[in-house]
PDB file of N, CA and C in Angstrom:
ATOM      1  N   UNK A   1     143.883  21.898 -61.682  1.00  0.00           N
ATOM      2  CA  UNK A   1     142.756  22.404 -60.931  1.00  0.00           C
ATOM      3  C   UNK A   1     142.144  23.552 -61.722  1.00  0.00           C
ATOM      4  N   UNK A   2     141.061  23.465 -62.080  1.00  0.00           N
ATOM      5  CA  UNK A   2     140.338  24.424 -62.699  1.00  0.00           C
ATOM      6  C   UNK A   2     139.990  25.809 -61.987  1.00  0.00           C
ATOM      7  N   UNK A   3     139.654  26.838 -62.641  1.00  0.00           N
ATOM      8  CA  UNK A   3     139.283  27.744 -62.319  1.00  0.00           C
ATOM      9  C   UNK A   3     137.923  27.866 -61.712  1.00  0.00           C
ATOM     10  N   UNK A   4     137.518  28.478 -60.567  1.00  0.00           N
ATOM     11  CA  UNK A   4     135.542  28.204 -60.208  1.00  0.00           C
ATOM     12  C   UNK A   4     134.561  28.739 -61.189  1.00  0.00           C
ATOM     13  N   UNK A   5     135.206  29.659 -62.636  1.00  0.00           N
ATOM     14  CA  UNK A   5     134.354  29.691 -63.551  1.00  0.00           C
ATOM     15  C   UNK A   5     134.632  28.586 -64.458  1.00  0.00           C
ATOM     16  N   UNK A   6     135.609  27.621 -64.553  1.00  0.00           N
ATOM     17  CA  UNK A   6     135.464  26.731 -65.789  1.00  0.00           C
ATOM     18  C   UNK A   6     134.701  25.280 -64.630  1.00  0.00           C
ATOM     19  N   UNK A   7     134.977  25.123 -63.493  1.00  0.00           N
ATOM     20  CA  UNK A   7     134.377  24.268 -62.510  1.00  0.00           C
ATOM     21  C   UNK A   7     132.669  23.776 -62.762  1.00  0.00           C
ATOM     22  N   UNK A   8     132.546  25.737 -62.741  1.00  0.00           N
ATOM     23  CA  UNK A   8     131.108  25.716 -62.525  1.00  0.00           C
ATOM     24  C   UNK A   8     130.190  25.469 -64.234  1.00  0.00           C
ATOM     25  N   UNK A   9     131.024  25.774 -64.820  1.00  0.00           N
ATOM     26  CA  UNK A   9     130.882  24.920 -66.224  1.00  0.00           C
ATOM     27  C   UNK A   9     131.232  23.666 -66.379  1.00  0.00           C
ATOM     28  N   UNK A  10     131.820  23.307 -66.224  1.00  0.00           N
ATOM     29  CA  UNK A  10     132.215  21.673 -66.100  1.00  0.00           C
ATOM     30  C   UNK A  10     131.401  21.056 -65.119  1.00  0.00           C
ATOM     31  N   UNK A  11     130.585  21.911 -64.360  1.00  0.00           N
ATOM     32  CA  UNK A  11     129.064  21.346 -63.584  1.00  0.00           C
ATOM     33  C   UNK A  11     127.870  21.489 -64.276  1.00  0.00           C
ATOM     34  N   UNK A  12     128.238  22.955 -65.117  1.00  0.00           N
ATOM     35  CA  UNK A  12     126.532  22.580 -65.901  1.00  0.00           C
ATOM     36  C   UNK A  12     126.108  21.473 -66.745  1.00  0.00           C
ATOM     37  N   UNK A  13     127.755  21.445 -67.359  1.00  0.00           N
ATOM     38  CA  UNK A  13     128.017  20.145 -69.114  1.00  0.00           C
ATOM     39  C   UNK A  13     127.392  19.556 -67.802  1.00  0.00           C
ATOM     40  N   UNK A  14     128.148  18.797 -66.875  1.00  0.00           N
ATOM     41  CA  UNK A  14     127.782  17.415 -66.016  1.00  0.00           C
ATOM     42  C   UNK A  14     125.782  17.568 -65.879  1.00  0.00           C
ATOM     43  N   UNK A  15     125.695  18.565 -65.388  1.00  0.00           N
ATOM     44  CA  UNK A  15     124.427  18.706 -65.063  1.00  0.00           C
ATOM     45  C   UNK A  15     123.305  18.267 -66.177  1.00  0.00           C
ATOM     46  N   UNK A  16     123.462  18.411 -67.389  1.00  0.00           N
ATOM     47  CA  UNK A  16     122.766  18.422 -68.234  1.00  0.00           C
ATOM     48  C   UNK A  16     122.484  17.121 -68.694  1.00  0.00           C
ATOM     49  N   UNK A  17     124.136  16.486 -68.641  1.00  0.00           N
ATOM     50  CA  UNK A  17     124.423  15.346 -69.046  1.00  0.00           C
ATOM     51  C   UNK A  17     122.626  14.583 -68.193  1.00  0.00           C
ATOM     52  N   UNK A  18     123.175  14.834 -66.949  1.00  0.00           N
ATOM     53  CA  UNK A  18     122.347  14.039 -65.994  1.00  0.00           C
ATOM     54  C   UNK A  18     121.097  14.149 -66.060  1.00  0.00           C
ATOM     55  N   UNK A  19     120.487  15.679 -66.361  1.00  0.00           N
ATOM     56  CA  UNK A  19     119.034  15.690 -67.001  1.00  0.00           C
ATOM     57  C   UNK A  19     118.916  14.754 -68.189  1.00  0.00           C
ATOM     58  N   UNK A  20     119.316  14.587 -68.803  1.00  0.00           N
ATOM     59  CA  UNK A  20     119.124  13.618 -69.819  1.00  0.00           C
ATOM     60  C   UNK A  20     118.907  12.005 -69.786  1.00  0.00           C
ATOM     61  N   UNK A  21     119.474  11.735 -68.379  1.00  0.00           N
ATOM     62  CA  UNK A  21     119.385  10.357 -68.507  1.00  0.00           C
ATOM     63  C   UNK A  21     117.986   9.389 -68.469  1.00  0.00           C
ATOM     64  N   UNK A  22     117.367   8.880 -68.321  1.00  0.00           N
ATOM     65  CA  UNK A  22     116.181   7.430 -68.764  1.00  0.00           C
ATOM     66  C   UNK A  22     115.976   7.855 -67.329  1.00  0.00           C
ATOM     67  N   UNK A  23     114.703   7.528 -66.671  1.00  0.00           N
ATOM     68  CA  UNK A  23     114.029   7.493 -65.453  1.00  0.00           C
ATOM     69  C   UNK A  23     114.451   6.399 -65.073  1.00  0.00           C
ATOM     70  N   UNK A  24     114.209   5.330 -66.214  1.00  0.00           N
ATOM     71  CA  UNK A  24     114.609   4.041 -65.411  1.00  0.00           C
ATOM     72  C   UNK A  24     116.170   3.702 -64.754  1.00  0.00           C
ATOM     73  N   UNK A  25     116.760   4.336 -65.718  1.00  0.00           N
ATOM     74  CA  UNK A  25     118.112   4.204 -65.346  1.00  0.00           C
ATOM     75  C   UNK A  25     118.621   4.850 -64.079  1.00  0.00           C
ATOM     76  N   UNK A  26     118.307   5.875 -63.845  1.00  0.00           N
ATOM     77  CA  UNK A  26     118.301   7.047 -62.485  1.00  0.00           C
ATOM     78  C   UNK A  26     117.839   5.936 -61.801  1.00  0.00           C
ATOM     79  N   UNK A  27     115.948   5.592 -61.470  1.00  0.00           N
ATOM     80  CA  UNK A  27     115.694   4.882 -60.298  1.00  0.00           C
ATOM     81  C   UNK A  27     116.500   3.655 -60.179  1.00  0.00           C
ATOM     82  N   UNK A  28     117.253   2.989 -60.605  1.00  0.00           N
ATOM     83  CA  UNK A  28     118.040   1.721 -60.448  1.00  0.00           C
ATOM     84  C   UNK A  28     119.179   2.212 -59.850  1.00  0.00           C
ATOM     85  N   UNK A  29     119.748   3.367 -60.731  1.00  0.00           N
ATOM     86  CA  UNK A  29     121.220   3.387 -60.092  1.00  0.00           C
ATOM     87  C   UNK A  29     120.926   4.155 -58.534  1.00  0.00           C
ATOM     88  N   UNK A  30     119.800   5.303 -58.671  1.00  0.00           N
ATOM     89  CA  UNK A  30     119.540   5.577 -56.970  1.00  0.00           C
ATOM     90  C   UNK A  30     119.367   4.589 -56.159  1.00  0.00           C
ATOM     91  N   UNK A  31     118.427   3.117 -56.671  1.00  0.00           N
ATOM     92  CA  UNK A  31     118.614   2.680 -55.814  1.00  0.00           C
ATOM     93  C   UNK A  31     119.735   1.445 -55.378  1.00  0.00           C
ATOM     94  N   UNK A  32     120.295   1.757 -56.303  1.00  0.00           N
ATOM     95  CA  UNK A  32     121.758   1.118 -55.913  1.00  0.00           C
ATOM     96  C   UNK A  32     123.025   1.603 -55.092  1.00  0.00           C
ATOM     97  N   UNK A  33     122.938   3.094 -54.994  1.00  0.00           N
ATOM     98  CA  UNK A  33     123.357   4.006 -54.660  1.00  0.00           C
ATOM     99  C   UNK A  33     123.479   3.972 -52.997  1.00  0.00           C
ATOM    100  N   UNK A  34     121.424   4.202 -53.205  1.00  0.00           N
ATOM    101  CA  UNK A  34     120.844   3.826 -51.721  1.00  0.00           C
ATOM    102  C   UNK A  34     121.506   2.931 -51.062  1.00  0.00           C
ATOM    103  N   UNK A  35     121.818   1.534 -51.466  1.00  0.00           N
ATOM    104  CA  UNK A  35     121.922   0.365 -51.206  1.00  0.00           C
ATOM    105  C   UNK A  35     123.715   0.381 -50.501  1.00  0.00           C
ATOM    106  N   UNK A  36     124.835   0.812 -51.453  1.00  0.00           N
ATOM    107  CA  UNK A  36     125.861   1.526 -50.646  1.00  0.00           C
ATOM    108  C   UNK A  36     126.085   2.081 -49.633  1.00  0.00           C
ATOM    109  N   UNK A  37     125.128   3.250 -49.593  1.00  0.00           N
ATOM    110  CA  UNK A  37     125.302   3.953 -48.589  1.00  0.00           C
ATOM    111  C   UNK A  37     124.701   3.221 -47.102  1.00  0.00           C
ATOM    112  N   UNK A  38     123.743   2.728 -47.035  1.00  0.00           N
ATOM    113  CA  UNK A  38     123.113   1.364 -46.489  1.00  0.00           C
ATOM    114  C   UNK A  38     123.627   0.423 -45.871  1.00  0.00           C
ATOM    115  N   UNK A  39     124.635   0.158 -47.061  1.00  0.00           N
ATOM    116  CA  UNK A  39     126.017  -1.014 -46.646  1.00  0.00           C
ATOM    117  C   UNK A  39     126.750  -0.530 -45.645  1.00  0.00           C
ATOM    118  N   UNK A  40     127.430   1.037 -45.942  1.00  0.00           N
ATOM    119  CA  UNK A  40     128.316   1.450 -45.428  1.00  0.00           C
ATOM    120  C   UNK A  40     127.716   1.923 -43.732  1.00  0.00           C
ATOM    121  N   UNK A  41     126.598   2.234 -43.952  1.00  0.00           N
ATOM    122  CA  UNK A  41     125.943   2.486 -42.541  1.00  0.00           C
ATOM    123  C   UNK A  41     126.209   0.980 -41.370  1.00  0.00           C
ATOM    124  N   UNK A  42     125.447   0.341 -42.532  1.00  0.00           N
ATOM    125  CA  UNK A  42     125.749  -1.263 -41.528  1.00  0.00           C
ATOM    126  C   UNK A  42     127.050  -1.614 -41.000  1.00  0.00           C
ATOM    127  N   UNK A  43     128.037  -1.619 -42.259  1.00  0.00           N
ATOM    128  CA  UNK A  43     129.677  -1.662 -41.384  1.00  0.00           C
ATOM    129  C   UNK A  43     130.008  -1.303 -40.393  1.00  0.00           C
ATOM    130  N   UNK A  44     129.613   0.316 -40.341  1.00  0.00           N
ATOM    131  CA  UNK A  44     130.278   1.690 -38.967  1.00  0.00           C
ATOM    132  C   UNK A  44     129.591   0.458 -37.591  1.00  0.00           C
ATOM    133  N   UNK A  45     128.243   0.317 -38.271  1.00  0.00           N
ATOM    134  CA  UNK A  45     127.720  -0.344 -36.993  1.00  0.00           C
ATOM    135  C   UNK A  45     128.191  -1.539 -36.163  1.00  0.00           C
ATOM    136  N   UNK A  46     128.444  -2.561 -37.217  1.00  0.00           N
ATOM    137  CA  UNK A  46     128.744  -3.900 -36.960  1.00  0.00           C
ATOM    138  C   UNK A  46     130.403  -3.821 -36.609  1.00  0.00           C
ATOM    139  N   UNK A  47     131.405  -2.459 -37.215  1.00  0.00           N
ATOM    140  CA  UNK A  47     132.648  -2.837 -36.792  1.00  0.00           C
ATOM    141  C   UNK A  47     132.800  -1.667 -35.159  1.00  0.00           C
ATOM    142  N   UNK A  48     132.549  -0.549 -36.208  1.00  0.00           N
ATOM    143  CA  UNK A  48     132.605   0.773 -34.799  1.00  0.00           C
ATOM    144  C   UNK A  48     131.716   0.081 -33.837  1.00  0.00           C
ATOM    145  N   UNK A  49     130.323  -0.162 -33.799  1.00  0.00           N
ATOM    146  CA  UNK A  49     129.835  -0.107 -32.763  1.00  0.00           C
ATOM    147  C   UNK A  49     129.703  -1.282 -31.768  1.00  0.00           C
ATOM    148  N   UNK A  50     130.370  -2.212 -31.977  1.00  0.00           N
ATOM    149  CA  UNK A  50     130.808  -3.689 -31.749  1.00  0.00           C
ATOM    150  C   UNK A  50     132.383  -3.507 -31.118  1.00  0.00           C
ATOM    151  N   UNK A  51     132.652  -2.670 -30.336  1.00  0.00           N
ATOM    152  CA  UNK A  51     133.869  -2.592 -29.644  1.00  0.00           C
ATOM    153  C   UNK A  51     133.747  -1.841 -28.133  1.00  0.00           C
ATOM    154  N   UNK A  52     133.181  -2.575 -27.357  1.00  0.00           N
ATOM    155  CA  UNK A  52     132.940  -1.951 -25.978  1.00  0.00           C
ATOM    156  C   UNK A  52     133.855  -1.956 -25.466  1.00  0.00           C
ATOM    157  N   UNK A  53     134.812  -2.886 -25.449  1.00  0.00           N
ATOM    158  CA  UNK A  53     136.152  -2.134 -24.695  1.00  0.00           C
ATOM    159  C   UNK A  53     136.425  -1.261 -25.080  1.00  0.00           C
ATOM    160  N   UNK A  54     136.880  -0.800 -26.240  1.00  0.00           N
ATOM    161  CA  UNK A  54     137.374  -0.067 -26.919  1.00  0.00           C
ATOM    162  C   UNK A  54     136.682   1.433 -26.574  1.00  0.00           C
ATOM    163  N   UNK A  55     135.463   1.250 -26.097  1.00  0.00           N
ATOM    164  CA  UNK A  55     134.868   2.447 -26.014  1.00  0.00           C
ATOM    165  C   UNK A  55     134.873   2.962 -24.396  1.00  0.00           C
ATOM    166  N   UNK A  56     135.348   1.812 -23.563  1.00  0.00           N
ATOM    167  CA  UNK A  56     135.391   2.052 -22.534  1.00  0.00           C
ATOM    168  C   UNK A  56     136.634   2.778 -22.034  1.00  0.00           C
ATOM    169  N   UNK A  57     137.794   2.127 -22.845  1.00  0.00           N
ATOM    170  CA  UNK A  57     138.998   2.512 -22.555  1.00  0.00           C
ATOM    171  C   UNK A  57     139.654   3.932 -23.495  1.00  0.00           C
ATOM    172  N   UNK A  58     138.903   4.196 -24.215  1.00  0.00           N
ATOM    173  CA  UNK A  58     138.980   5.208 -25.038  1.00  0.00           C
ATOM    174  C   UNK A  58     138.342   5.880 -26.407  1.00  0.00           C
ATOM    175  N   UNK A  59     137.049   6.042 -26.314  1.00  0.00           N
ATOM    176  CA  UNK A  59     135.944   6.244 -26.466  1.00  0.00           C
ATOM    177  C   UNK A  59     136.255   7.167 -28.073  1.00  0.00           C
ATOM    178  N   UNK A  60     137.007   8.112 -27.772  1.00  0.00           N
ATOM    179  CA  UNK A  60     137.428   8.845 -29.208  1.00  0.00           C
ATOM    180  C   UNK A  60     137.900   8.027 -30.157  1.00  0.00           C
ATOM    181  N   UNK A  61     139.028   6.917 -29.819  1.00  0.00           N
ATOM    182  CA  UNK A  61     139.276   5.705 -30.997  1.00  0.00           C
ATOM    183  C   UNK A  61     138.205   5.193 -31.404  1.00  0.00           C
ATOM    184  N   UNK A  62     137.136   5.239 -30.455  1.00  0.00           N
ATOM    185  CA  UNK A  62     135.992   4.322 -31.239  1.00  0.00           C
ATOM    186  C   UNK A  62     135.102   4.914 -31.789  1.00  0.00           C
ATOM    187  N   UNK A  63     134.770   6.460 -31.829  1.00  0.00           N
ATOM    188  CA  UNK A  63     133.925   7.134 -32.835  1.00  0.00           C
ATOM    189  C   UNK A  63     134.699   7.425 -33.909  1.00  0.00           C
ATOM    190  N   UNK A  64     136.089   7.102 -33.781  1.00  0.00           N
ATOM    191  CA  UNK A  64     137.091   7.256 -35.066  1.00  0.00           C
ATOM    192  C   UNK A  64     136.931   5.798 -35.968  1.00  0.00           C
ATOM    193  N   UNK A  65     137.036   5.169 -35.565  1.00  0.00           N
ATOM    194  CA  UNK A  65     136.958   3.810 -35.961  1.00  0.00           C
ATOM    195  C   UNK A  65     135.298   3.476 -36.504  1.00  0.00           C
ATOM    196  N   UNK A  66     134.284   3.849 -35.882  1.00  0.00           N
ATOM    197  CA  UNK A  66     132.840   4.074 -36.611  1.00  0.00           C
ATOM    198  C   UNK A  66     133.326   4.801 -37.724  1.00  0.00           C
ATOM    199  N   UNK A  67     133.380   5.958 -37.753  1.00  0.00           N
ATOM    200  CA  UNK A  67     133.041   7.343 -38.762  1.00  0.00           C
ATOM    201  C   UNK A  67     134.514   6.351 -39.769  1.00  0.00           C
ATOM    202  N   UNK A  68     135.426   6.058 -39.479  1.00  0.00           N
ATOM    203  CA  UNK A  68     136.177   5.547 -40.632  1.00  0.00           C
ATOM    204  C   UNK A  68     135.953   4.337 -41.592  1.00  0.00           C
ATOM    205  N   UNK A  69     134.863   3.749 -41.078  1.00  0.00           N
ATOM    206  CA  UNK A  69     134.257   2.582 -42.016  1.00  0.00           C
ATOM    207  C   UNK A  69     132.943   2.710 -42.610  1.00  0.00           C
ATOM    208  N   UNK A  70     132.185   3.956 -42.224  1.00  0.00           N
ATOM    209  CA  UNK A  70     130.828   3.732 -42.621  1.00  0.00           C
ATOM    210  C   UNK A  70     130.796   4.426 -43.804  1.00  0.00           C
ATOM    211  N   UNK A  71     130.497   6.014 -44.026  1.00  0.00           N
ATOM    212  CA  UNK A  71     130.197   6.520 -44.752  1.00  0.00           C
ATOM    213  C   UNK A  71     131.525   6.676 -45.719  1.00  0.00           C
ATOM    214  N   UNK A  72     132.555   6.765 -45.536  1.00  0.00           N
ATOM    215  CA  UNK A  72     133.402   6.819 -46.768  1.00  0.00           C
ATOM    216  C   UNK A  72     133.512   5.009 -47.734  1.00  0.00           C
ATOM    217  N   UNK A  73     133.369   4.428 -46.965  1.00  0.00           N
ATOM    218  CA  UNK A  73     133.196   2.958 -47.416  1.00  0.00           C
ATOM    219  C   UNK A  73     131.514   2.834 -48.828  1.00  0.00           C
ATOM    220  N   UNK A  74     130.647   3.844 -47.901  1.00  0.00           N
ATOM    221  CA  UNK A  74     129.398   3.497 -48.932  1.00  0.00           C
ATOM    222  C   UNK A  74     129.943   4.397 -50.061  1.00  0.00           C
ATOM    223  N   UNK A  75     130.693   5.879 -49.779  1.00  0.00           N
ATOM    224  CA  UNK A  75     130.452   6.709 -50.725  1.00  0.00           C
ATOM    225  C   UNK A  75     131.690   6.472 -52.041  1.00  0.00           C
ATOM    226  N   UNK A  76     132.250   5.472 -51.279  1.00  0.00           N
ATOM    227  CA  UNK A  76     133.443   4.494 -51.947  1.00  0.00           C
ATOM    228  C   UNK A  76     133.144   3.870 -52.969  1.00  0.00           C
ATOM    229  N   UNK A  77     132.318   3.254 -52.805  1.00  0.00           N
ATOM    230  CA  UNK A  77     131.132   2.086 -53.595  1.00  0.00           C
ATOM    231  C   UNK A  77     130.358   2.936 -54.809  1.00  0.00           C
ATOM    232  N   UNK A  78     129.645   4.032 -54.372  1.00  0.00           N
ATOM    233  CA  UNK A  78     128.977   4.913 -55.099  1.00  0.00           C
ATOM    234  C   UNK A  78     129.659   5.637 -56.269  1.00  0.00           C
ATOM    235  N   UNK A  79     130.885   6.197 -55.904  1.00  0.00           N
ATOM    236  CA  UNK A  79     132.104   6.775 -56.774  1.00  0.00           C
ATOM    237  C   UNK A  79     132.388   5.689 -58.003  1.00  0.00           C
ATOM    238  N   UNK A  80     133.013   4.460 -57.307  1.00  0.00           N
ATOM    239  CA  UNK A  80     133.175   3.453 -58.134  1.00  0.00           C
ATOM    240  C   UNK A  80     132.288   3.046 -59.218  1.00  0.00           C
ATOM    241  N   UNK A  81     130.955   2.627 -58.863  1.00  0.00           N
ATOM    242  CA  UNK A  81     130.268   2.053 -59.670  1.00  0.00           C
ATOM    243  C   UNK A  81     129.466   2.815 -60.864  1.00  0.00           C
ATOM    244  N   UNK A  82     129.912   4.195 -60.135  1.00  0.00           N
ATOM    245  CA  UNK A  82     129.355   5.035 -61.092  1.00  0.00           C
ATOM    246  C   UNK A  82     127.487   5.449 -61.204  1.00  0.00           C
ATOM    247  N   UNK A  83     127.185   4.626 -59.580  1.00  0.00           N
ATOM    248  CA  UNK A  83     125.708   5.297 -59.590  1.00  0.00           C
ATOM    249  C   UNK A  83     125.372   6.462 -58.969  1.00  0.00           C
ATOM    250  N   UNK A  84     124.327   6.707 -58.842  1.00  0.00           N
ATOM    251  CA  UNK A  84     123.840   8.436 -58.810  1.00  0.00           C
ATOM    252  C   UNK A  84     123.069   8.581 -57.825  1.00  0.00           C
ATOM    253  N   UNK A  85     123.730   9.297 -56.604  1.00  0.00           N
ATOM    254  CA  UNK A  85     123.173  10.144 -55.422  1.00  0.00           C
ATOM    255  C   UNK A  85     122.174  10.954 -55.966  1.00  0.00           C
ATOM    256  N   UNK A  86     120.446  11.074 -54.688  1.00  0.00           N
ATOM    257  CA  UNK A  86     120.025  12.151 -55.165  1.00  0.00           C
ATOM    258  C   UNK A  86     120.751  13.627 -55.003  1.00  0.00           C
ATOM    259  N   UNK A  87     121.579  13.269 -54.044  1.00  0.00           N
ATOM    260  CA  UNK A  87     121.842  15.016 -53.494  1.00  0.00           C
ATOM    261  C   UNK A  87     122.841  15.566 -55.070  1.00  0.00           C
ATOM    262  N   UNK A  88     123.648  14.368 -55.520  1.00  0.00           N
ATOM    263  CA  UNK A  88     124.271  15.187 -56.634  1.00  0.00           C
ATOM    264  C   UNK A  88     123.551  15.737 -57.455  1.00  0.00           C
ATOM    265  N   UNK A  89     122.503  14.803 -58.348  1.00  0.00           N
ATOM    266  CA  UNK A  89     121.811  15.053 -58.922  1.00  0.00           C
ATOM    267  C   UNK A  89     121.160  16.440 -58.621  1.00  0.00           C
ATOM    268  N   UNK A  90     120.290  16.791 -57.689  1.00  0.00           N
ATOM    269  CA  UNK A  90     119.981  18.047 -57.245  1.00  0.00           C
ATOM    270  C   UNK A  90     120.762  18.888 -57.635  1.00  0.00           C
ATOM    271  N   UNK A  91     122.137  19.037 -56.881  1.00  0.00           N
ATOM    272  CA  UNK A  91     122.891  19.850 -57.222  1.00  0.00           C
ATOM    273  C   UNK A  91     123.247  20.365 -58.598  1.00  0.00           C
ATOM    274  N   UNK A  92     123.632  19.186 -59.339  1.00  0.00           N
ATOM    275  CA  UNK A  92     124.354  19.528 -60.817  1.00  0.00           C
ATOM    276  C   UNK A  92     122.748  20.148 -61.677  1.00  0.00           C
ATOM    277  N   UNK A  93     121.863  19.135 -61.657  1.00  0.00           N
ATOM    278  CA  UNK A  93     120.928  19.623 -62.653  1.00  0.00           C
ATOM    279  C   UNK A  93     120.130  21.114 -62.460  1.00  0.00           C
ATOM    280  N   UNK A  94     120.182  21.451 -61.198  1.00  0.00           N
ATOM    281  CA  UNK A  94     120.119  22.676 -60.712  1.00  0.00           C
ATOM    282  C   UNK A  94     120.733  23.554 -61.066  1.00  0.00           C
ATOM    283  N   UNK A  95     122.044  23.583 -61.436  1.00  0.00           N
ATOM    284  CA  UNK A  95     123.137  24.381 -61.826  1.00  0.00           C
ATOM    285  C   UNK A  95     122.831  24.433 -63.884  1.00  0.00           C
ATOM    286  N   UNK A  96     122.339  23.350 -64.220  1.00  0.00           N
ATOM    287  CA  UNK A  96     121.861  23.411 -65.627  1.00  0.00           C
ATOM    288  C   UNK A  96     120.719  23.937 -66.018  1.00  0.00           C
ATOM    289  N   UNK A  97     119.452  23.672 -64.941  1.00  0.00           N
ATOM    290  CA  UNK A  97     118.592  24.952 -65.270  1.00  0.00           C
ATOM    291  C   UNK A  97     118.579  26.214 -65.257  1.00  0.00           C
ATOM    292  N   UNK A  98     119.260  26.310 -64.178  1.00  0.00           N
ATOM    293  CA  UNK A  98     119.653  28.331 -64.272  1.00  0.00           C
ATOM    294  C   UNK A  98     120.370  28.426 -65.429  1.00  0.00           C
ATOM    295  N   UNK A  99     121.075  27.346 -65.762  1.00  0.00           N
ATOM    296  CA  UNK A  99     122.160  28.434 -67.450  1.00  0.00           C
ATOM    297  C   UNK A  99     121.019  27.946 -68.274  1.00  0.00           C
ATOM    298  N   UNK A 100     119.902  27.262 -68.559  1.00  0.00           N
ATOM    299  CA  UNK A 100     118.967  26.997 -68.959  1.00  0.00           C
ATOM    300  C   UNK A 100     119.603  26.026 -70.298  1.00  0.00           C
ATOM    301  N   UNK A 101     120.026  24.940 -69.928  1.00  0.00           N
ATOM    302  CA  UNK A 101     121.010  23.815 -69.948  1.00  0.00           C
ATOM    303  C   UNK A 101     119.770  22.725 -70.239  1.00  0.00           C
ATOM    304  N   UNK A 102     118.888  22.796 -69.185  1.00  0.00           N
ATOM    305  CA  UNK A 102     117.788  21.705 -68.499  1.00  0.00           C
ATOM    306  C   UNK A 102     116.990  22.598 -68.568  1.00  0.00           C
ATOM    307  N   UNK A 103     115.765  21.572 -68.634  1.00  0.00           N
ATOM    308  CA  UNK A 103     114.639  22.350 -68.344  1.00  0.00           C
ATOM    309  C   UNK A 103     114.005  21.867 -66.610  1.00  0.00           C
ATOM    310  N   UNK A 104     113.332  22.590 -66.192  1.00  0.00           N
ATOM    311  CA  UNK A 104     112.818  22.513 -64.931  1.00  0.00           C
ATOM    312  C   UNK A 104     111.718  21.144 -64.162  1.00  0.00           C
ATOM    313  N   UNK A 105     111.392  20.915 -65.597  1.00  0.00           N
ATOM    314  CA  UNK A 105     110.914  19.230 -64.985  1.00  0.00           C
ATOM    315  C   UNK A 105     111.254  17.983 -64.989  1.00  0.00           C
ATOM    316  N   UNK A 106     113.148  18.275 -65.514  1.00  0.00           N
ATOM    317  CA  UNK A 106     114.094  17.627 -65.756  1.00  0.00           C
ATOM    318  C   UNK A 106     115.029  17.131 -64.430  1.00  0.00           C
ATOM    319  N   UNK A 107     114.258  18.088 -63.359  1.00  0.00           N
ATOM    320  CA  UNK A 107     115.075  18.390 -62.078  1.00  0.00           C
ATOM    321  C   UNK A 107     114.120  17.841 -61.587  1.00  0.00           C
TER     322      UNK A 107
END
């Protein structure tokens, strides 16, 4: 486990990395990204929200049972494949313009 000053360096390298990449490549993998998270929304729905007994007879199993298939399932997918959230993006390349890593229309 790193230190939060070698972290936050090991976010700018990342950050920069990511300013750098092809437009085209970003809009594909965002919207592939999109498309995960999308997936994973649809699951929570079709498994969590597709259990009325379940919600009748105990209502907390079944917002447990939503929230446990949707969003960790898309962000599952996203990790894996190696495509690119906007919110990371924001984050990291943000962190590379202030060390002035990136430039600002890179973000």
């Amino acid at each position: 486990l790193a230190p939060p000053p070698d972290g936050f360096q090991g976010a700018v390298f990342a950050g920069a990395a990511k300013a750098n990449l092809k437009p085209s490549k970003l809009l594909v993998s965002g919207i592939m990204a999109g498309a995960f998270i999308g997936y994973g929304a649809y699951l929570a729905c079709t498994v969590g929200g597709n259990c009325p007994q379940l919600g009748q007879s105990n209502p907390g199993l079944q917002k447990l049972v939503f929230g446990a298939f949707g969003l960790p399932f898309g962000l599952f997918m996203t990790v894996l494949s190696g495509t690119e959230l906007f919110t990371g993006n924001a984050a990291m390349v943000s962190m590379a313009t202030l060390e002035e890593k990136a430039q600002p229309v890179q973000l």
